[in-house]
C-alpha atoms as a PDB file:
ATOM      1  CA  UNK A   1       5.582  -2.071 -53.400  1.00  0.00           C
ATOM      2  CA  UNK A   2       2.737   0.085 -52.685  1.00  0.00           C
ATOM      3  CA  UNK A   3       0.436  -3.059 -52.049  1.00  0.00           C
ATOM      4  CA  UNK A   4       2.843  -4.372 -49.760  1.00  0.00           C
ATOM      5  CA  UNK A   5       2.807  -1.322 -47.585  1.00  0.00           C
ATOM      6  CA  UNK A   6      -0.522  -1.319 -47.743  1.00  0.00           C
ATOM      7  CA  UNK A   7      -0.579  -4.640 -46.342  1.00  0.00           C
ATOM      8  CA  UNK A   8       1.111  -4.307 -43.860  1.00  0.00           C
ATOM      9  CA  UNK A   9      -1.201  -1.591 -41.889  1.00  0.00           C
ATOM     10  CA  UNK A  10       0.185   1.009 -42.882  1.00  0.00           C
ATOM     11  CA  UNK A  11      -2.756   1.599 -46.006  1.00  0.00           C
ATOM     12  CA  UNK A  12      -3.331   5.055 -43.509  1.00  0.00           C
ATOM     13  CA  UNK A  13      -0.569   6.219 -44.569  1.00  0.00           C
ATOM     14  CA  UNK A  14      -0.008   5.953 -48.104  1.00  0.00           C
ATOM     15  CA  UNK A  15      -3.273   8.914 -49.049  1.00  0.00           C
ATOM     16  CA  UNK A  16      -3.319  10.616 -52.671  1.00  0.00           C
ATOM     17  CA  UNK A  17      -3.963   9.998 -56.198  1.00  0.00           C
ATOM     18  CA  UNK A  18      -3.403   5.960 -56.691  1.00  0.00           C
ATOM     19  CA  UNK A  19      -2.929   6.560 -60.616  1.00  0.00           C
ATOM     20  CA  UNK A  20       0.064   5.851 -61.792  1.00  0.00           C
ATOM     21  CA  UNK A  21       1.636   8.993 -63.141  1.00  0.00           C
ATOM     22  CA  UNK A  22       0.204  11.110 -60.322  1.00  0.00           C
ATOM     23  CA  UNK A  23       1.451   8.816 -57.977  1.00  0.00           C
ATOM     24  CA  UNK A  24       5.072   8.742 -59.602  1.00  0.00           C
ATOM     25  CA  UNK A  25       4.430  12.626 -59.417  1.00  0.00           C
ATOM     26  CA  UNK A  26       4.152  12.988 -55.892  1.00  0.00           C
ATOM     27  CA  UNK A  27       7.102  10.417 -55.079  1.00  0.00           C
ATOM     28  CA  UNK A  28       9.489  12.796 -57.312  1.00  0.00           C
ATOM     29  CA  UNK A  29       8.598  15.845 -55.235  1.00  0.00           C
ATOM     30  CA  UNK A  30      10.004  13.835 -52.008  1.00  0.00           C
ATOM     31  CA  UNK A  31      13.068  14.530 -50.968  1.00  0.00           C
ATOM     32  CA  UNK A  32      15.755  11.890 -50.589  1.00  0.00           C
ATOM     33  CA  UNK A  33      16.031  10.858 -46.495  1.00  0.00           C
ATOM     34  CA  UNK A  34      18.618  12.252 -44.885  1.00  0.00           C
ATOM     35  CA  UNK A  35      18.634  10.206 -42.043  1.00  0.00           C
ATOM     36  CA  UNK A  36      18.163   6.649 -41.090  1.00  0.00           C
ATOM     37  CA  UNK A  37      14.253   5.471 -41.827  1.00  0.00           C
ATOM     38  CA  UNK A  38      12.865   2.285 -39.457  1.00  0.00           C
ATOM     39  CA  UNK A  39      12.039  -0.835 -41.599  1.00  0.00           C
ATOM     40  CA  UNK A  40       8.743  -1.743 -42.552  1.00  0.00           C
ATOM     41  CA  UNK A  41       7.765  -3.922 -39.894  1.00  0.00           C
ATOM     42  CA  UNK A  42       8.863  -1.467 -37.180  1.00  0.00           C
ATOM     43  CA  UNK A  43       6.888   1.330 -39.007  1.00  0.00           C
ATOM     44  CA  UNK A  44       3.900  -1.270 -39.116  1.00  0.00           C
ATOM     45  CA  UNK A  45       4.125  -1.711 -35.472  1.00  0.00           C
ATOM     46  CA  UNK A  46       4.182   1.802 -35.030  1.00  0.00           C
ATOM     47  CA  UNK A  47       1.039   2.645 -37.026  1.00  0.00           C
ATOM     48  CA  UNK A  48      -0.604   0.037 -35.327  1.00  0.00           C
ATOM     49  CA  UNK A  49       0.091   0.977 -31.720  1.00  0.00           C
ATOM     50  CA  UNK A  50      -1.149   4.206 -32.797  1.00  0.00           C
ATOM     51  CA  UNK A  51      -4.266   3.605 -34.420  1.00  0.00           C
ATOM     52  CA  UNK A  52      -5.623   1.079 -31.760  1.00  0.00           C
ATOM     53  CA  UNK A  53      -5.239   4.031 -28.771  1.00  0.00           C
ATOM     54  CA  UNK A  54      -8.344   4.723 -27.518  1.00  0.00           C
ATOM     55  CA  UNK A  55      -8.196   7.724 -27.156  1.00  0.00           C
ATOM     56  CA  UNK A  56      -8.308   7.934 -23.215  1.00  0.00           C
ATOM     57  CA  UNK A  57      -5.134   9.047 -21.353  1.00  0.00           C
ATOM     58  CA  UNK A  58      -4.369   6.575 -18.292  1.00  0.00           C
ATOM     59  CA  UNK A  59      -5.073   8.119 -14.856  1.00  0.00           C
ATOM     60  CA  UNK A  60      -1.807   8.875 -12.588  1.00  0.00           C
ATOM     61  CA  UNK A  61      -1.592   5.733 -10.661  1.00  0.00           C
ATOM     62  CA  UNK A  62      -0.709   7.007  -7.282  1.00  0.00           C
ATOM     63  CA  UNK A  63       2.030   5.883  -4.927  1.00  0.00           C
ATOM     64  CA  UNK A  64       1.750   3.989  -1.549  1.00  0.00           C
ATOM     65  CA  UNK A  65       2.121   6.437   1.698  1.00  0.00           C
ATOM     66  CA  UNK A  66       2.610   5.009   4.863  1.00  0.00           C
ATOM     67  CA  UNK A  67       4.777   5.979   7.448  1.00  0.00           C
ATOM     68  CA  UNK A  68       4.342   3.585  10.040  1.00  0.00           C
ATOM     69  CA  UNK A  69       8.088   3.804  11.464  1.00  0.00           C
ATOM     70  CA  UNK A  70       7.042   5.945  14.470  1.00  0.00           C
ATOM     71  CA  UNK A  71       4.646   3.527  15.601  1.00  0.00           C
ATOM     72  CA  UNK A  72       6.173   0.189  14.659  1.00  0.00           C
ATOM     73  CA  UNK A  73       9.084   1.237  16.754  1.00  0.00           C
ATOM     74  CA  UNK A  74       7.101   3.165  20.208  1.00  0.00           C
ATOM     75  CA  UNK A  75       8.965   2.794  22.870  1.00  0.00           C
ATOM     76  CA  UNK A  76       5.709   1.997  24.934  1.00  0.00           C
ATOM     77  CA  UNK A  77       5.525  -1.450  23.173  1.00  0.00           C
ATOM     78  CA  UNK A  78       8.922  -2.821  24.936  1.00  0.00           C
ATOM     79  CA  UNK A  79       8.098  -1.359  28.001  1.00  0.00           C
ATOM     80  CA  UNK A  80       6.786  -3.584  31.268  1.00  0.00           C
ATOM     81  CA  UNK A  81       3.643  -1.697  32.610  1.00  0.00           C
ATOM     82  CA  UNK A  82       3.252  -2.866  35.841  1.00  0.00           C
ATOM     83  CA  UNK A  83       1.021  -1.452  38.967  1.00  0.00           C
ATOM     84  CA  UNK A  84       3.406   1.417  40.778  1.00  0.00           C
ATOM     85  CA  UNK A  85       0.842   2.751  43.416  1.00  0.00           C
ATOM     86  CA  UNK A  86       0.820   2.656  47.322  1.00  0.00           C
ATOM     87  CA  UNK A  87      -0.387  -0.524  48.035  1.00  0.00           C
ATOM     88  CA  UNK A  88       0.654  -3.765  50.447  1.00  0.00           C
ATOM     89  CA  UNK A  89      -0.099  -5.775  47.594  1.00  0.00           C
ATOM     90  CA  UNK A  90       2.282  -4.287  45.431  1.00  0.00           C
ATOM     91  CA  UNK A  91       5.312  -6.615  46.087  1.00  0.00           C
ATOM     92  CA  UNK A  92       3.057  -9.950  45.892  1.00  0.00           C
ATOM     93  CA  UNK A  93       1.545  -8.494  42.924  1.00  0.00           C
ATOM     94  CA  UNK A  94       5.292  -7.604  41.415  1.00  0.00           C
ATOM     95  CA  UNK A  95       6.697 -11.203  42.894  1.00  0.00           C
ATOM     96  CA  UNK A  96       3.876 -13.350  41.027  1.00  0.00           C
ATOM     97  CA  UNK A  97       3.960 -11.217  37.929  1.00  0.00           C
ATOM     98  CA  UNK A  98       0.354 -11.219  37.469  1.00  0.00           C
ATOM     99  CA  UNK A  99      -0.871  -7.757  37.750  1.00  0.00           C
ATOM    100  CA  UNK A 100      -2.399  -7.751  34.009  1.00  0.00           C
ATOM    101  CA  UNK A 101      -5.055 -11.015  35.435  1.00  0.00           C
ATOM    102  CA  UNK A 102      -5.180  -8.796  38.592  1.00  0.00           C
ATOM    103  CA  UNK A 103      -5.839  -5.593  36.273  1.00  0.00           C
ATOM    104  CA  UNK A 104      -8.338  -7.802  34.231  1.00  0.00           C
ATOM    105  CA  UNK A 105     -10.375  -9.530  37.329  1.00  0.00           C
ATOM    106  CA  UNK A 106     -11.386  -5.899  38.243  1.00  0.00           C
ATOM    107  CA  UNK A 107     -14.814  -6.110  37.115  1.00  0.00           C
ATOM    108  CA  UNK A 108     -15.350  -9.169  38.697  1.00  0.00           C
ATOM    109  CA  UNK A 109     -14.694  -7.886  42.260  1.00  0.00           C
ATOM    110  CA  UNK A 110     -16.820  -4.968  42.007  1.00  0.00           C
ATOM    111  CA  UNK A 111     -19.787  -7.568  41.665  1.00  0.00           C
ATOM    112  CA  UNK A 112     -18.483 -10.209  44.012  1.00  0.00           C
ATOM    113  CA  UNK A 113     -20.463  -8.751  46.885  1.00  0.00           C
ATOM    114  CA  UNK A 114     -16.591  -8.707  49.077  1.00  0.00           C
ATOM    115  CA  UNK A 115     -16.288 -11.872  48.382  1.00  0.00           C
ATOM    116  CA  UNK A 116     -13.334 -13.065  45.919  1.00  0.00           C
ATOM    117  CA  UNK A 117     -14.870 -13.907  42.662  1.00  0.00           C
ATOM    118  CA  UNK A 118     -12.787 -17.379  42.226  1.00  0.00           C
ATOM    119  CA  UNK A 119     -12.600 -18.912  45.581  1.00  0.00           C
ATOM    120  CA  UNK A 120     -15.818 -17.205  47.085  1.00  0.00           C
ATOM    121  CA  UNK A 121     -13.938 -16.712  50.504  1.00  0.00           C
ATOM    122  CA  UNK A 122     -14.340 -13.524  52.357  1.00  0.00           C
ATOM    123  CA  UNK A 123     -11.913 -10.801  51.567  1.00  0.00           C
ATOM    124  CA  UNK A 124      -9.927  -8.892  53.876  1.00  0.00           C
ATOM    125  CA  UNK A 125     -11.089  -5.085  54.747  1.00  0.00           C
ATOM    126  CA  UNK A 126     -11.123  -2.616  52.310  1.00  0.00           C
ATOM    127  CA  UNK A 127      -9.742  -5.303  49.790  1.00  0.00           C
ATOM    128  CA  UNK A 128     -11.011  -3.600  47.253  1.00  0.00           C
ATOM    129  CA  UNK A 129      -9.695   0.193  47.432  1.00  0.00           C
ATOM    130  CA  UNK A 130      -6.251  -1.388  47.926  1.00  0.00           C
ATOM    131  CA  UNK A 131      -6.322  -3.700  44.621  1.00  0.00           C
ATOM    132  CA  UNK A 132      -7.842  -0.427  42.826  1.00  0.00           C
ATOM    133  CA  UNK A 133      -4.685   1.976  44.534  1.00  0.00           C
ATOM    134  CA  UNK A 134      -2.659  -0.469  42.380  1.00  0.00           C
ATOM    135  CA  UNK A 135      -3.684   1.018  39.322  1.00  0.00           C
ATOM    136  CA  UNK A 136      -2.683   4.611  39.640  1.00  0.00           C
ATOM    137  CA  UNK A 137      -2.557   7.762  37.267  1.00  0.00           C
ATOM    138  CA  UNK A 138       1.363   6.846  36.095  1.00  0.00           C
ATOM    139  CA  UNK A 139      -0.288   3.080  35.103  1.00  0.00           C
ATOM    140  CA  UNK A 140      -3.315   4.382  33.800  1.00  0.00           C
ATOM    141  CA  UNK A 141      -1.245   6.724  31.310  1.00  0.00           C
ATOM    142  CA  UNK A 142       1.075   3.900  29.875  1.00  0.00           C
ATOM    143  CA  UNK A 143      -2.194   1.911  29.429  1.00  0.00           C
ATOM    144  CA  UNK A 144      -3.518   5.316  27.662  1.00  0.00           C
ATOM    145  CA  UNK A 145      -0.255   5.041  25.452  1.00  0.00           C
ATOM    146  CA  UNK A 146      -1.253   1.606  24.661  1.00  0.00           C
ATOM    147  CA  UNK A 147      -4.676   2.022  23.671  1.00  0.00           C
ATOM    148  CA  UNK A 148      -3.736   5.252  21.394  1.00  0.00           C
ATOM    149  CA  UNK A 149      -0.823   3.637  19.443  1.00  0.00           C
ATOM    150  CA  UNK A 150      -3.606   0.642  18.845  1.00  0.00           C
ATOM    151  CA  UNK A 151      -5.863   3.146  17.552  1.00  0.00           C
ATOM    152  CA  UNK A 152      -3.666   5.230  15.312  1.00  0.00           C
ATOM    153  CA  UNK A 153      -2.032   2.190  14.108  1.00  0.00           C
ATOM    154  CA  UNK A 154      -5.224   0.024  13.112  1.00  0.00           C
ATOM    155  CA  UNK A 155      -7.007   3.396  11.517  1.00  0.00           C
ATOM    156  CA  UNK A 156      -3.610   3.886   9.055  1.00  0.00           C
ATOM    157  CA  UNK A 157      -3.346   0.197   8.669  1.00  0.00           C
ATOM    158  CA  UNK A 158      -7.611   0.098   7.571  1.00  0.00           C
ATOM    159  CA  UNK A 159      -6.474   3.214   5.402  1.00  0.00           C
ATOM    160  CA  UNK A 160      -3.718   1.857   3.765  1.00  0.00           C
ATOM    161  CA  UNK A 161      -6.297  -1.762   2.790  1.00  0.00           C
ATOM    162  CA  UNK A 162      -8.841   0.614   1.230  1.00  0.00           C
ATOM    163  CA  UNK A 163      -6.546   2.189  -0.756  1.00  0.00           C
ATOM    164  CA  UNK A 164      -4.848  -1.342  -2.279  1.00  0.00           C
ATOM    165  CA  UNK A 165      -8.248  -2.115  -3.142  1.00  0.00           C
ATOM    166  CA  UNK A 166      -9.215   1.409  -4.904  1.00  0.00           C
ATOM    167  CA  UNK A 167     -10.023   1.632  -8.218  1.00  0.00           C
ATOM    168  CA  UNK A 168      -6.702   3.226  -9.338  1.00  0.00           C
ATOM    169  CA  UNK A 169      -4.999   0.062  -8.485  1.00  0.00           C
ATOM    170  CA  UNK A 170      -7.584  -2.386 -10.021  1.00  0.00           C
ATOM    171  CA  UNK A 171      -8.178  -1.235 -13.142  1.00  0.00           C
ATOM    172  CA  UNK A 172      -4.475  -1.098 -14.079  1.00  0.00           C
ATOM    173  CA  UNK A 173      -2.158  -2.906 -15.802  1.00  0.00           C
ATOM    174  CA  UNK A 174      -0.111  -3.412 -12.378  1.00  0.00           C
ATOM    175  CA  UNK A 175      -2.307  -5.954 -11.639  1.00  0.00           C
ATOM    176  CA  UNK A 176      -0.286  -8.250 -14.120  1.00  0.00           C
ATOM    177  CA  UNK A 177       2.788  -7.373 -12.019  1.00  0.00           C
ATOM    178  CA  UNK A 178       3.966 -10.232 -10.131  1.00  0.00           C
ATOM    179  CA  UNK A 179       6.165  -8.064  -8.321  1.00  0.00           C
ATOM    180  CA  UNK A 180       3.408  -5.518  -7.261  1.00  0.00           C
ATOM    181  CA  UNK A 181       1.186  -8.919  -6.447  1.00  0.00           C
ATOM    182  CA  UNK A 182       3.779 -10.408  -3.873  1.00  0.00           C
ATOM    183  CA  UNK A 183       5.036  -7.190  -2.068  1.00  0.00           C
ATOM    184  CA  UNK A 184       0.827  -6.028  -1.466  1.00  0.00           C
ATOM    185  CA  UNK A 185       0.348  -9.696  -0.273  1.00  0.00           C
ATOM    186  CA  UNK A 186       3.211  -9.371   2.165  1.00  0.00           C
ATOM    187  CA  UNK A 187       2.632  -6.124   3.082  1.00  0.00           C
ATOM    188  CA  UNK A 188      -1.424  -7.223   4.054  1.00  0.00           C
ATOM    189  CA  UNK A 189       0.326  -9.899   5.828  1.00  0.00           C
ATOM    190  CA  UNK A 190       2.597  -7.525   8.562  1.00  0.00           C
ATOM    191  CA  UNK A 191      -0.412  -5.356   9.040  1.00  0.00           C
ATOM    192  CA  UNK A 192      -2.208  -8.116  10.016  1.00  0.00           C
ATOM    193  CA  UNK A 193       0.365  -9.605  12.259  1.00  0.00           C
ATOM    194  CA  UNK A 194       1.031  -6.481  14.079  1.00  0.00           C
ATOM    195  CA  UNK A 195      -3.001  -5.860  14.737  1.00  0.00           C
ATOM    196  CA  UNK A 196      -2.381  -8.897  16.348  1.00  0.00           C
ATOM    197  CA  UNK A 197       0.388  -7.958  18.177  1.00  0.00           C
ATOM    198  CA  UNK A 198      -1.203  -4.555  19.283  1.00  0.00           C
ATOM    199  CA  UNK A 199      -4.226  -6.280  20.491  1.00  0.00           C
ATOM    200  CA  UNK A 200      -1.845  -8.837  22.794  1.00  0.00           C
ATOM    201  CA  UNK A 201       0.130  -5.863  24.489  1.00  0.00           C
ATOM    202  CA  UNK A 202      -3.658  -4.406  25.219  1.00  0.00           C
ATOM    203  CA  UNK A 203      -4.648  -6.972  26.944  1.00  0.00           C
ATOM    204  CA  UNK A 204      -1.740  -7.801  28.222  1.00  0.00           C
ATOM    205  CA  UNK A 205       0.508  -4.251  28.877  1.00  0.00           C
ATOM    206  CA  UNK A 206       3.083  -5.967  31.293  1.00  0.00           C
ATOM    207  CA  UNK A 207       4.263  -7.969  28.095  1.00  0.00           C
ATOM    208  CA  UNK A 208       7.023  -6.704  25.717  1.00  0.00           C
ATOM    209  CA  UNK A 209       6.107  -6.611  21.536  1.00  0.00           C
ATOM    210  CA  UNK A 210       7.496  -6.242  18.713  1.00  0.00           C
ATOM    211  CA  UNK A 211       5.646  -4.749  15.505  1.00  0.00           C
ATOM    212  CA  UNK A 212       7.174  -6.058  12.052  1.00  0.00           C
ATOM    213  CA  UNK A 213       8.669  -3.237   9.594  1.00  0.00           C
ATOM    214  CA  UNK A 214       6.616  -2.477   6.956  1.00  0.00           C
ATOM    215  CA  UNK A 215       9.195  -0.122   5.180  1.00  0.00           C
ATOM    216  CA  UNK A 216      10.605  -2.733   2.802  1.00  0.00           C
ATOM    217  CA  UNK A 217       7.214  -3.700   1.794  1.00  0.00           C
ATOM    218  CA  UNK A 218       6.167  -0.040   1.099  1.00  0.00           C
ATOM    219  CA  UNK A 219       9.452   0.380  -0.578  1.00  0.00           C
ATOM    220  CA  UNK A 220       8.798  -2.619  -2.856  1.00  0.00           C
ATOM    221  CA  UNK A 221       5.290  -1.520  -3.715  1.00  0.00           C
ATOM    222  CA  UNK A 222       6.061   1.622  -4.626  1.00  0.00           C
ATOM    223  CA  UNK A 223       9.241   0.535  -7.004  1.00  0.00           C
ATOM    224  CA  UNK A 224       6.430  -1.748  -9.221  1.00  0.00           C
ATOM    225  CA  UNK A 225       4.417   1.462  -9.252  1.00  0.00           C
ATOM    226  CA  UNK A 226       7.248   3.455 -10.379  1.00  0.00           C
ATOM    227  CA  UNK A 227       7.976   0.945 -13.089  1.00  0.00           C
ATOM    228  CA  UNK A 228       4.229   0.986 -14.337  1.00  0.00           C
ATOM    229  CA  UNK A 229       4.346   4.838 -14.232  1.00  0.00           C
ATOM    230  CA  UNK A 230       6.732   4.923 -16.310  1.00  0.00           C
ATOM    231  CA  UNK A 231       5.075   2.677 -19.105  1.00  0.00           C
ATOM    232  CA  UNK A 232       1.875   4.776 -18.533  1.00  0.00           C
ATOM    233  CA  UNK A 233       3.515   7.665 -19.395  1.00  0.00           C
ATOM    234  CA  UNK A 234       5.432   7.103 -22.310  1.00  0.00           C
ATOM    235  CA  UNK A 235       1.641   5.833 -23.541  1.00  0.00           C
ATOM    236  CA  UNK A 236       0.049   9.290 -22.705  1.00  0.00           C
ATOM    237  CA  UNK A 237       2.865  11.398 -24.214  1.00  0.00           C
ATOM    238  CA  UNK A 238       2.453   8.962 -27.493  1.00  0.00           C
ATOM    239  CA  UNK A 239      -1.047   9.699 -26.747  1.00  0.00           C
ATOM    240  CA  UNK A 240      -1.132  13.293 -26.918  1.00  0.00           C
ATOM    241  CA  UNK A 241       1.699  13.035 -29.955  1.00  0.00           C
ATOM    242  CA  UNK A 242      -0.819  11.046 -31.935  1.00  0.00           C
ATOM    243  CA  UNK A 243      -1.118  13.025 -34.721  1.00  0.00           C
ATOM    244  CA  UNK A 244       2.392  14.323 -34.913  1.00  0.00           C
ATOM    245  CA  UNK A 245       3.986  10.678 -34.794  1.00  0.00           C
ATOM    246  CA  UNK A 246       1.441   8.992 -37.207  1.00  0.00           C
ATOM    247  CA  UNK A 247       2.646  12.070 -39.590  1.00  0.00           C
ATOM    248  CA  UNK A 248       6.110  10.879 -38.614  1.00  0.00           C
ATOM    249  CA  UNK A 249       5.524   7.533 -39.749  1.00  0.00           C
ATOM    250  CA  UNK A 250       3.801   8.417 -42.936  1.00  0.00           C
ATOM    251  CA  UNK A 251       6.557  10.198 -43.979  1.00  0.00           C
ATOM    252  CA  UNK A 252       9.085   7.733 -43.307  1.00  0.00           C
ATOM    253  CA  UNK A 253       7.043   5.420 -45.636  1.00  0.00           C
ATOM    254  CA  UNK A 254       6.994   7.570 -48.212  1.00  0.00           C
END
C-alpha cells in the first residue's frame, strides 16, 4: 500500500522509519479519521500542485480605468459651429454652408497678394478684414472646445494602449482568455474610430459626430480580469498556505 502511495507523488509525504515494525508503530499511534479523507488521486493532485509552485506569488493584475463617458458624449461634438460675426458675408457664407472651406482657405488669402487664391481675380475692398470678422471670439471658443476634447481624448485613449500592452497584462495567464482577447481588440478598435472621428469634426467643426461608447468594452475587460483575479488569488493564498496544506495532505494519507 505504502508503494502505491508512494507512487503516486505523494513519496513526500509518507517520512519515518520504513521498517516494518516501526512503521506499524507509528500507524497505531494515528488516530482513526473523523471526517471524510479525499481519495488518493485527489490527494496526488494536491501534492503535486503544491510541490511544483515556484515559489513566487503572482503580481495583482490591475483593472482597466477609463472614463471616457464625459467626452464620448460632449455636447460640442453635435453642435454646428458656424461663423456668427458682423459681416455681409455672413448670410452667403450661412446659405452655401461652406464656412469650414472658407475657415480653411484663410491662409491662402493672406498670401494671395488681394487677389483670390482660386480664381486669381481681384477682390473687393477690405475683402479680407471682412472674411476674418467672420471668425469671431464666440467661433473661435467652440473651435477651442473642439481642439481640447481632441486632446484630452487622444492623450487617455494613448494612455489606456500603453497600459494593454504593460507588462502586467503580458506576462499573465489572461492572455489565454479568449474573452479578455476579443473585448481589448474591440475596445482598440472604438478608440481608433473615434480618433478618427475627432480629427473629422476638427477639420470640419460645422459637422455633427458621434464618438462610439467604450463602456461595454471596459466593462467586458474588466469582468475577464476579475475572473483571472480570482484564480490568481486562490494560487497565492495556496501559496502562502504551502506548508500548512502539504501537512494537511500528509496527514490525510496517513
Amino acid at each position: 500500500i505504502r508503494l502505491e502511495f508512494e507512487k503516486a507523488n505523494l513519496s513526500a509525504c509518507i517520512k519515518g522509519n520504513r521498517q516494518k515494525e516501526a512503521f506499524k508503530d507509528q500507524l497505531e499511534k494515528l488516530p482513526l479519521p473523523t471526517g471524510a479523507i479525499r481519495s488518493q488521486t485527489e490527494l496526488s493532485d494536491a501534492a503535486k500542485s503544491l510541490s511544483s509552485s515556484d515559489e513566487q506569488p503572482l503580481p495583482a493584475l490591475p483593472y482597466i480605468s477609463f472614463s471616457a463617458e464625459e467626452f464620448e458624449s460632449d455636447a460640442v461634438l453635435s453642435k454646428v459651429i458656424t461663423p456668427s460675426g458682423d459681416s455681409y458675408l455672413a448670410d452667403l457664407i450661412q446659405k452655401l454652408g461652406n464656412s469650414d472651406w472658407v475657415k480653411n482657405a484663410l491662409p491662402y488669402l493672406e498670401q494671395s497678394e488681394d487677389s483670390c487664391p482660386l480664381c486669381q481675380q481681384d477682390l473687393p475692398h477690405d475683402f479680407q478684414n471682412h472674411v476674418k470678422s467672420l471668425f469671431d471670439k464666440s467661433y473661435d471658443e467652440e473651435v477651442s472646445k473642439v481642439a481640447q476634447l481632441d486632446t484630452r481624448y487622444c492623450r487617455a485613449a494613448d494612455a489606456l494602449e500603453i497600459d494593454l500592452e504593460s507588462s502586467a497584462y503580458l506576462t499573465s495567464a489572461i492572455q489565454s482568455d479568449a474573452d479578455f482577447i476579443k473585448a481589448k481588440g474591440e475596445l482598440k478598435r472604438l478608440l481608433t474610430v473615434n480618433r478618427a472621428r475627432l480629427t473629422d469634426k476638427l477639420s470640419s467643426v460645422s459637422k455633427v459626430v458621434a464618438l462610439e461608447p467604450t463602456n461595454e468594452a471596459v466593462d467586458r475587460l474588466n469582468a475577464s480580469i476579475k475572473a483571472q483575479k480570482t484564480k490568481d488569488d486562490a494560487y497565492n493564498l495556496r501559496l502562502s498556505k504551502k506548508d500548512q496544506l502539504f501537512a494537511e495532505v500528509s496527514s490525510e494519507v496517513w
